[in-house]
C-alpha atoms as a PDB file:
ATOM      1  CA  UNK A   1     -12.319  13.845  -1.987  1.00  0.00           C
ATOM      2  CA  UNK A   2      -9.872  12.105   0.262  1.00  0.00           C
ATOM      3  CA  UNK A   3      -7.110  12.576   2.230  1.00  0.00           C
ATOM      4  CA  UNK A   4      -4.810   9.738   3.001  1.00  0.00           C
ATOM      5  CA  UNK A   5      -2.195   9.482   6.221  1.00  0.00           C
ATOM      6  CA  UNK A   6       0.262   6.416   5.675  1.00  0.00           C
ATOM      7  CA  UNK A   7       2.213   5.530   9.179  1.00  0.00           C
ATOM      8  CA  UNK A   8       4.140   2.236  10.375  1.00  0.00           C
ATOM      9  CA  UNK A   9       7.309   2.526   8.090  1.00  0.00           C
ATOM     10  CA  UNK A  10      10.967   2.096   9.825  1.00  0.00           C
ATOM     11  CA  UNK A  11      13.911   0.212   9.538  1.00  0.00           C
ATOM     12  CA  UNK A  12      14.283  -3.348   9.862  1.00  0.00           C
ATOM     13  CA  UNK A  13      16.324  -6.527   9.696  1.00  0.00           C
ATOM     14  CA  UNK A  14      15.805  -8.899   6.549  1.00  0.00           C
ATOM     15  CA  UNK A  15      13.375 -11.841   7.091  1.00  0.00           C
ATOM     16  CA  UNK A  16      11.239  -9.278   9.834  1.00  0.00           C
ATOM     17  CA  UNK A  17       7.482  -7.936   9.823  1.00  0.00           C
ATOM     18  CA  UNK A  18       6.363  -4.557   8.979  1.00  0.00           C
ATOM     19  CA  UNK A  19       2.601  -3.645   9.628  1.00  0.00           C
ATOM     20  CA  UNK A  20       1.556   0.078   7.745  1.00  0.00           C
ATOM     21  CA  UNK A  21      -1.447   1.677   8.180  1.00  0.00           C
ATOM     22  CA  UNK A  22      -3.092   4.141   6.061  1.00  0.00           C
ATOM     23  CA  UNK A  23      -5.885   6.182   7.450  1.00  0.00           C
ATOM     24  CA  UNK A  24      -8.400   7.767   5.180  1.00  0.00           C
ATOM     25  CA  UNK A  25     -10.781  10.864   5.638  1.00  0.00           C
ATOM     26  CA  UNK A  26     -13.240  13.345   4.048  1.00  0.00           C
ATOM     27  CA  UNK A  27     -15.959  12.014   1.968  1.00  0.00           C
ATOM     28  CA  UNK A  28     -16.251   8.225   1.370  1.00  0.00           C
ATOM     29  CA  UNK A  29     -16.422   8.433  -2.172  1.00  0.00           C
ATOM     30  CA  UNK A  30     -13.837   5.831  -3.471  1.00  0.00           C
ATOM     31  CA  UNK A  31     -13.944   2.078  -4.207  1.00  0.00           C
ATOM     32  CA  UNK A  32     -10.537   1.017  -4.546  1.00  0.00           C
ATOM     33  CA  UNK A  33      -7.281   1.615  -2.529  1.00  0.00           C
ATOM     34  CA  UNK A  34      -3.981   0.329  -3.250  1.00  0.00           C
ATOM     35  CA  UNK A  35      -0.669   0.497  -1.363  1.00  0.00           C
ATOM     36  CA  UNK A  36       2.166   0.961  -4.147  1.00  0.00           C
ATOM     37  CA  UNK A  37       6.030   1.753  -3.431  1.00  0.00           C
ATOM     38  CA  UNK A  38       9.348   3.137  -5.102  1.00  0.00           C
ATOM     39  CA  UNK A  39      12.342   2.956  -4.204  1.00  0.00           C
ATOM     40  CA  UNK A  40      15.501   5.362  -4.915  1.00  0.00           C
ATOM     41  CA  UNK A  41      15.982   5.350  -8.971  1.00  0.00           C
ATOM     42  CA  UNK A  42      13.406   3.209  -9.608  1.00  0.00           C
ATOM     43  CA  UNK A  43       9.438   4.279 -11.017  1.00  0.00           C
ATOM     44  CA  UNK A  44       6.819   3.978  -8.623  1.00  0.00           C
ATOM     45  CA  UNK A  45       4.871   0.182  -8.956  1.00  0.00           C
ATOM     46  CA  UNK A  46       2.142  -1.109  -7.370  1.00  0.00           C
ATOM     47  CA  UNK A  47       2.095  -3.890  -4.338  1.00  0.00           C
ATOM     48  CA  UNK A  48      -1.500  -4.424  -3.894  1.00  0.00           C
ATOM     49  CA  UNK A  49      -4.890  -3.360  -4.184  1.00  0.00           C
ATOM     50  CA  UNK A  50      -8.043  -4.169  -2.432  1.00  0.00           C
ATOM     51  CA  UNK A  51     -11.804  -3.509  -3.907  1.00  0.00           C
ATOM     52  CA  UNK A  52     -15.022  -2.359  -1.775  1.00  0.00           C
ATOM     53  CA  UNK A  53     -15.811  -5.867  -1.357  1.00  0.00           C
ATOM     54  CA  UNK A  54     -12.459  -7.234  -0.167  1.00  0.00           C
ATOM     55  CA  UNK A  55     -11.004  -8.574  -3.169  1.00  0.00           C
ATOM     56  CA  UNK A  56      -7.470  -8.038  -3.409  1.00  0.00           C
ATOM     57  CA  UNK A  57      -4.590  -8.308  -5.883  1.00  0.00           C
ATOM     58  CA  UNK A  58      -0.842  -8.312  -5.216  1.00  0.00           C
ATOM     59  CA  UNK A  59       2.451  -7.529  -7.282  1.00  0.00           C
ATOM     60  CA  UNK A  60       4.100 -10.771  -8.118  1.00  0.00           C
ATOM     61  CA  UNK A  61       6.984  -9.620  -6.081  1.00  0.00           C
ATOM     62  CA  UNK A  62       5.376  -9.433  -3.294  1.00  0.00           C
ATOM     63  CA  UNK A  63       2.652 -12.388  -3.223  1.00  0.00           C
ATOM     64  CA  UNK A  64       2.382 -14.729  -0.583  1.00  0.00           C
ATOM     65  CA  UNK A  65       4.600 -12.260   1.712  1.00  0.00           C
ATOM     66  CA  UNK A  66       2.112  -9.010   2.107  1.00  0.00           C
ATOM     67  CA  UNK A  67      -1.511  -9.062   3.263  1.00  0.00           C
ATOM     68  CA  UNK A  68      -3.312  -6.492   2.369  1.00  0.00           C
ATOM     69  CA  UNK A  69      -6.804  -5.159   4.296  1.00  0.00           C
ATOM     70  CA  UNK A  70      -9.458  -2.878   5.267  1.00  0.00           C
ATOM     71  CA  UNK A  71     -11.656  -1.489   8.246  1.00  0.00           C
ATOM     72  CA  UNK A  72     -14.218  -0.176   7.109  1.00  0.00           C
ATOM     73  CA  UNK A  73     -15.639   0.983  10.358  1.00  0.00           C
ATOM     74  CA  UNK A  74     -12.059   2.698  10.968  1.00  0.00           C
ATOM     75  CA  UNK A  75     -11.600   4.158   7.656  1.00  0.00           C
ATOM     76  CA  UNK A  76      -8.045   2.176   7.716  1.00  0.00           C
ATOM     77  CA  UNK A  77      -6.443   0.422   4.971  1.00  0.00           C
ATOM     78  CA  UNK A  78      -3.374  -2.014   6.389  1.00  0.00           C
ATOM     79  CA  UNK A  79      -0.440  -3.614   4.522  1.00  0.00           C
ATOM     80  CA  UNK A  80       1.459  -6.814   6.346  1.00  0.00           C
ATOM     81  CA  UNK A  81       4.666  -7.247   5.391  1.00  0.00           C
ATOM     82  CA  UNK A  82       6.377 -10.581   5.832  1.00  0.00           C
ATOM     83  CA  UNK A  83       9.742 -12.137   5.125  1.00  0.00           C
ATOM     84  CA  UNK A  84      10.831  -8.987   4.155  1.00  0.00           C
ATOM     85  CA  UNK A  85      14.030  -8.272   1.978  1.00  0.00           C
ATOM     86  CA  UNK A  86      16.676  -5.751   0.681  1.00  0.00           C
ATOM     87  CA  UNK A  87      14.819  -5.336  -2.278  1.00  0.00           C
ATOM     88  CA  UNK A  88      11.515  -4.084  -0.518  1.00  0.00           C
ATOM     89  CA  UNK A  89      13.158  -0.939   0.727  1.00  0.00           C
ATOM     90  CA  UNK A  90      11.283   2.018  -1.088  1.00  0.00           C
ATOM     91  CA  UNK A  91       8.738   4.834   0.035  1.00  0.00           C
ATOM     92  CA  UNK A  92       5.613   3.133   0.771  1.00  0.00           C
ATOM     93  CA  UNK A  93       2.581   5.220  -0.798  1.00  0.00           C
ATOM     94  CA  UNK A  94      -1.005   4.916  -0.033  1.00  0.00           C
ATOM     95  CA  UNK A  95      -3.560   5.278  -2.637  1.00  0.00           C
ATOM     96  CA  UNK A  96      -7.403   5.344  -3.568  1.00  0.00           C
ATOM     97  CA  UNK A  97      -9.359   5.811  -6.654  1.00  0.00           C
ATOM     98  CA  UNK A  98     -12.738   5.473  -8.361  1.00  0.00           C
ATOM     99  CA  UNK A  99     -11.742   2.680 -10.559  1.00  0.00           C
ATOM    100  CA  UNK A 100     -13.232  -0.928  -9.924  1.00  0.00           C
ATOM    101  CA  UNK A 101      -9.747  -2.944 -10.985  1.00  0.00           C
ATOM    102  CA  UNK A 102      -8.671  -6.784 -10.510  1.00  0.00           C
ATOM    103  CA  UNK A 103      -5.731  -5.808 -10.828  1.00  0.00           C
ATOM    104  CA  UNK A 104      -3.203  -3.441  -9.427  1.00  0.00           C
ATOM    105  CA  UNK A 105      -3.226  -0.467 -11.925  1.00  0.00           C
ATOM    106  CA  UNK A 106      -0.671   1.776 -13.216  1.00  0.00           C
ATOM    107  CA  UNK A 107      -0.107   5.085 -10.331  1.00  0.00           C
ATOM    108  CA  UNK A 108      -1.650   7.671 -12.908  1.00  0.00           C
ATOM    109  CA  UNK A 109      -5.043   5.798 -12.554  1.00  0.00           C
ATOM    110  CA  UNK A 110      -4.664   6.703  -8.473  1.00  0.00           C
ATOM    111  CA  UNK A 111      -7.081   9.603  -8.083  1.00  0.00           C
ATOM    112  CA  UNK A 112      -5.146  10.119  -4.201  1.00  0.00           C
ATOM    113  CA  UNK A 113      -2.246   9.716  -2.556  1.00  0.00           C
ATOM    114  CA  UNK A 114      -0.590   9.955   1.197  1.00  0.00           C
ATOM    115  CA  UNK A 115       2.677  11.776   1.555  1.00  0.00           C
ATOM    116  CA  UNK A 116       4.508   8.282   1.790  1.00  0.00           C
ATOM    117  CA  UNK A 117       6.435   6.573   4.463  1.00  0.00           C
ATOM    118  CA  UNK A 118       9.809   5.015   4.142  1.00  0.00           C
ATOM    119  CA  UNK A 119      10.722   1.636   4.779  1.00  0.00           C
ATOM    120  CA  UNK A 120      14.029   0.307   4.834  1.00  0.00           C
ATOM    121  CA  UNK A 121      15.348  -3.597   4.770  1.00  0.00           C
ATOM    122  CA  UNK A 122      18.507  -3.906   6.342  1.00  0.00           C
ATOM    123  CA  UNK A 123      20.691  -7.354   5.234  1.00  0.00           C
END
């Protein structure tokens, strides 16, 4: 199993840079993590994933804007967040599973999950 510690989130102006970290520990069992997010009202979607290897996938929404990444040798999984907007306010969840996926996948295929931490895009 895993247990997963998401830190980084805060409020900031539109068009800033948000880095969140999410630090994983116990056994190192899983082969996929994924950062996903939902804001107030709203279900919970993913942002982006990243395989063993490095491959990653992003939410359409967010592509070409977040970064996602992982240290191995930390046990760390990192989300960059650039350009940021209104509309990326939400609680920021971190995420790992069993799955192999090339694709972000739905949150009930998450196995675990950190307790979340809030960002919030001021205009």
């Amino acid at each position: 199993q895993a247990q997963l510690q998401e830190s980084g989130g805060e409020s900031v102006q539109a068009g800033g840079s948000l880095r969140l970290s999410c630090v994983a520990s116990g056994d190192s069992i899983v082969n996929y993590m994924a950062w996903f997010r939902q804001a107030p009202g709203k279900q919970r979607e993913g942002v982006a994933g990243i395989e063993s290897g490095g491959n990653d996938t992003y939410a359409d929404s967010v592509k070409g804007r977040f970064t996602i990444s992982r240290d191995s040798a930390k046990n760390t999984l990192y989300l960059e967040m650039d350009s940021l907007k209104p509309e990326d306010t939400a609680m920021y969840y971190c995420a790992a599973g069993f799955g192999a996926w090339t694709y972000v996948p739905a949150p009930d295929r998450m196995d675990y999950w950190g307790k979340g931490t809030l960002v919030t895009i001021s205009s």
